[in-house]
Protein backbone atom coordinates (compact mmCIF):
# COMPACT_ATOMS: atom_id res chain seq x y z
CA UNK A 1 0.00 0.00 0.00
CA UNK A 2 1.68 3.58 -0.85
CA UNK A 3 0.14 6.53 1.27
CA UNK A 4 0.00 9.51 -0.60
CA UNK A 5 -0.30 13.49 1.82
CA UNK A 6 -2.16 15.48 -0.27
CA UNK A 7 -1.87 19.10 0.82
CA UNK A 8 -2.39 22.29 -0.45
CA UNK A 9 -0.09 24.76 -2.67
CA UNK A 10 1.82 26.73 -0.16
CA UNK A 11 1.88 30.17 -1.04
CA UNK A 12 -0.32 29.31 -4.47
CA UNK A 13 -2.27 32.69 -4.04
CA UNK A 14 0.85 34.97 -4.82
CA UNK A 15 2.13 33.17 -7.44
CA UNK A 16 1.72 34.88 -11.23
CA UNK A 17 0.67 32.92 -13.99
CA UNK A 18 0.21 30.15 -12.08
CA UNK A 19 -3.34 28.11 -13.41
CA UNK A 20 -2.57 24.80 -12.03
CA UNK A 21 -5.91 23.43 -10.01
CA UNK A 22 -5.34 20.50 -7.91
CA UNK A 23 -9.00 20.06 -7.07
CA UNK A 24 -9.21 19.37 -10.86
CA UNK A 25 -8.19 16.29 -12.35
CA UNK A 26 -4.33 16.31 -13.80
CA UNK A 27 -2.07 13.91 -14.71
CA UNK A 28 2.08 13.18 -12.64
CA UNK A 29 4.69 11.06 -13.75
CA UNK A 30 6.24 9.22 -10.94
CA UNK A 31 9.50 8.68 -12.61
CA UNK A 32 10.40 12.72 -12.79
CA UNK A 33 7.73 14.29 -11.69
CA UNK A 34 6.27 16.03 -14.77
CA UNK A 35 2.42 17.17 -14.32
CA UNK A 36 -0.19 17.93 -16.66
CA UNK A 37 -3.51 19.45 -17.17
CA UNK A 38 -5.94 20.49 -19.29
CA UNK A 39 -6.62 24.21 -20.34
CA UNK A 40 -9.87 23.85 -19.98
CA UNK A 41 -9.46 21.99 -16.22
CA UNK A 42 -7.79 24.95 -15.08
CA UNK A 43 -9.82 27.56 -16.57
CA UNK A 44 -13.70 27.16 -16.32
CA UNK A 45 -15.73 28.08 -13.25
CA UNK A 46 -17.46 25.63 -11.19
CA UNK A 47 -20.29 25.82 -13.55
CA UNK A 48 -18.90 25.68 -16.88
CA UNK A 49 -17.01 22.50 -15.46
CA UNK A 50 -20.01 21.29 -13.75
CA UNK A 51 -22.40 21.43 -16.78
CA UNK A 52 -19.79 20.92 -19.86
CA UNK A 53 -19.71 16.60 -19.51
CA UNK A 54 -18.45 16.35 -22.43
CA UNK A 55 -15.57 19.14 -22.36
CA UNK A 56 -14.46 17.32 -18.86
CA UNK A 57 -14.30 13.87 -19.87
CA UNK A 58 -12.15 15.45 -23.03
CA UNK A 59 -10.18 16.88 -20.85
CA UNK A 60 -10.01 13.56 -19.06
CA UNK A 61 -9.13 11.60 -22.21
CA UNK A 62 -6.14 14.47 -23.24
CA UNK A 63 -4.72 13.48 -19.73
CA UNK A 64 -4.48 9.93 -20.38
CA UNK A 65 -2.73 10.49 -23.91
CA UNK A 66 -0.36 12.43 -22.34
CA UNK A 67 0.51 9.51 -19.67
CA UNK A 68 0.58 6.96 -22.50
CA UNK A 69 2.43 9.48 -24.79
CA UNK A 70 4.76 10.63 -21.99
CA UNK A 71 5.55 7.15 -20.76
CA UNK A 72 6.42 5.89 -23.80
CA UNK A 73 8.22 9.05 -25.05
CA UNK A 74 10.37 10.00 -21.91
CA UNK A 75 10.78 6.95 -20.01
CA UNK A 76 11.91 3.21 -21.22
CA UNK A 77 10.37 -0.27 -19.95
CA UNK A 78 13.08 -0.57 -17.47
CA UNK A 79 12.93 2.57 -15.66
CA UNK A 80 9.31 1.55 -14.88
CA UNK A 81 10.24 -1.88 -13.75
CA UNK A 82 12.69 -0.49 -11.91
CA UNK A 83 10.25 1.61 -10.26
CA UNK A 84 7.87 -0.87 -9.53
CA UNK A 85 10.60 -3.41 -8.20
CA UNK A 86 12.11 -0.31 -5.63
CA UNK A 87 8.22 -0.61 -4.08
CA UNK A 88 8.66 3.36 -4.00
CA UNK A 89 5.84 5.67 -4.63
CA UNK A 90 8.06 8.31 -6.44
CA UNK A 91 11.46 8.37 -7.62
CA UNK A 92 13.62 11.27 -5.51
CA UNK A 93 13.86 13.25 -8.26
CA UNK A 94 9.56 12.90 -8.55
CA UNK A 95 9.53 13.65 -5.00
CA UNK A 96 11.71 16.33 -5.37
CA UNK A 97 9.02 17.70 -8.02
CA UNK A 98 5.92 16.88 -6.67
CA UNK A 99 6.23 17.90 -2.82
CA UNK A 100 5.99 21.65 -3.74
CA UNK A 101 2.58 21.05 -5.79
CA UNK A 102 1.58 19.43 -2.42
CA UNK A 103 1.78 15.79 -3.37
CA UNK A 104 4.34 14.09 -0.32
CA UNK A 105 4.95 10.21 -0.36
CA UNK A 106 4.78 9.59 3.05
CA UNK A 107 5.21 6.01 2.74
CA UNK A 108 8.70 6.61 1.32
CA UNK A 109 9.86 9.57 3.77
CA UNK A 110 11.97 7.25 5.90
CA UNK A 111 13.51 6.26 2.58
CA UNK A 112 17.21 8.43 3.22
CA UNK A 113 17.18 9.72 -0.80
CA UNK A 114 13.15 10.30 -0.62
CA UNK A 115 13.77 12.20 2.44
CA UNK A 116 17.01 14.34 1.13
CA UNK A 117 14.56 15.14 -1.63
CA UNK A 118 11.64 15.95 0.34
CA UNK A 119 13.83 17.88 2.45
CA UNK A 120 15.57 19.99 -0.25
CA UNK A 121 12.47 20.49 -2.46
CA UNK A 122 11.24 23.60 -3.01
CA UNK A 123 7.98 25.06 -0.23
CA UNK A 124 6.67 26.27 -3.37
CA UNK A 125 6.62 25.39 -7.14
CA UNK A 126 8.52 27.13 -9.01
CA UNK A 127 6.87 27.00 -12.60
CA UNK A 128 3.22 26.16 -13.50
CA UNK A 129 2.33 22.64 -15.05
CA UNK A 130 1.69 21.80 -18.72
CA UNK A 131 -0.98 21.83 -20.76
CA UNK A 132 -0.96 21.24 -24.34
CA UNK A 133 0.06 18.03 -25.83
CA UNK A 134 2.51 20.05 -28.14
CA UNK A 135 6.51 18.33 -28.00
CA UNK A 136 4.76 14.71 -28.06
């Protein structure tokens, strides 16, 4: 079982140009720690998102391309076995990633390089997430 601290975006109200929307769904790469959403996730109100079905399970469907595109793309057979072998939630340099946009693997903190990574990470992210499929 991997437990997973889910937390919110320190400091995410001062940050400029920053769309991300965690209570929206996205897409991580545990390997490095890449993230992903959808324009429109991040940028409709709670109605638009509420009544536009078919706009949100698009959006839905663009996230999984991007896993399938991205794992197959950026990351070879063995770096996933590897990771699924290590029993790890992240890799430290995912952890390293993640832990600003408030995703922690607490499971792995008493891991020494998932805890030098936790530890050194960032208390706030430094650049927004992507969202466009372009560079795939």
């Amino acid at each position: 079982m991997r437990l997973l601290l889910d937390h919110s975006i320190v400091g995410q109200e001062e940050l400029t140009n920053f769309g991300f929307r965690k209570d929206r769904p996205y897409g991580g790469c545990r390997l490095c720690g890449d993230l992903f959403q959808p324009q429109f996730m991040r940028e409709a109100n709670y109605i638009q998102y509420e009544v536009a079905t078919a706009r949100r399970l698009a959006g839905e469907r663009e996230i999984a391309e991007w896993r399938e595109k991205h794992n197959s793309d950026r990351h070879t057979a063995a770096e996933h076995l590897a990771l699924a072998e290590s029993g790890l939630t992240f890799t430290p340099q995912a952890a390293y990633k993640l832990a600003p946009f408030g995703l922690v693997p607490v499971a792995d903190a008493e891991v020494p390089e998932i805890a030098q990574a936790l530890l050194e990470a960032p208390r706030a992210p430094s650049d927004d997430v992507d969202t466009t499929l372009k560079g795939y």
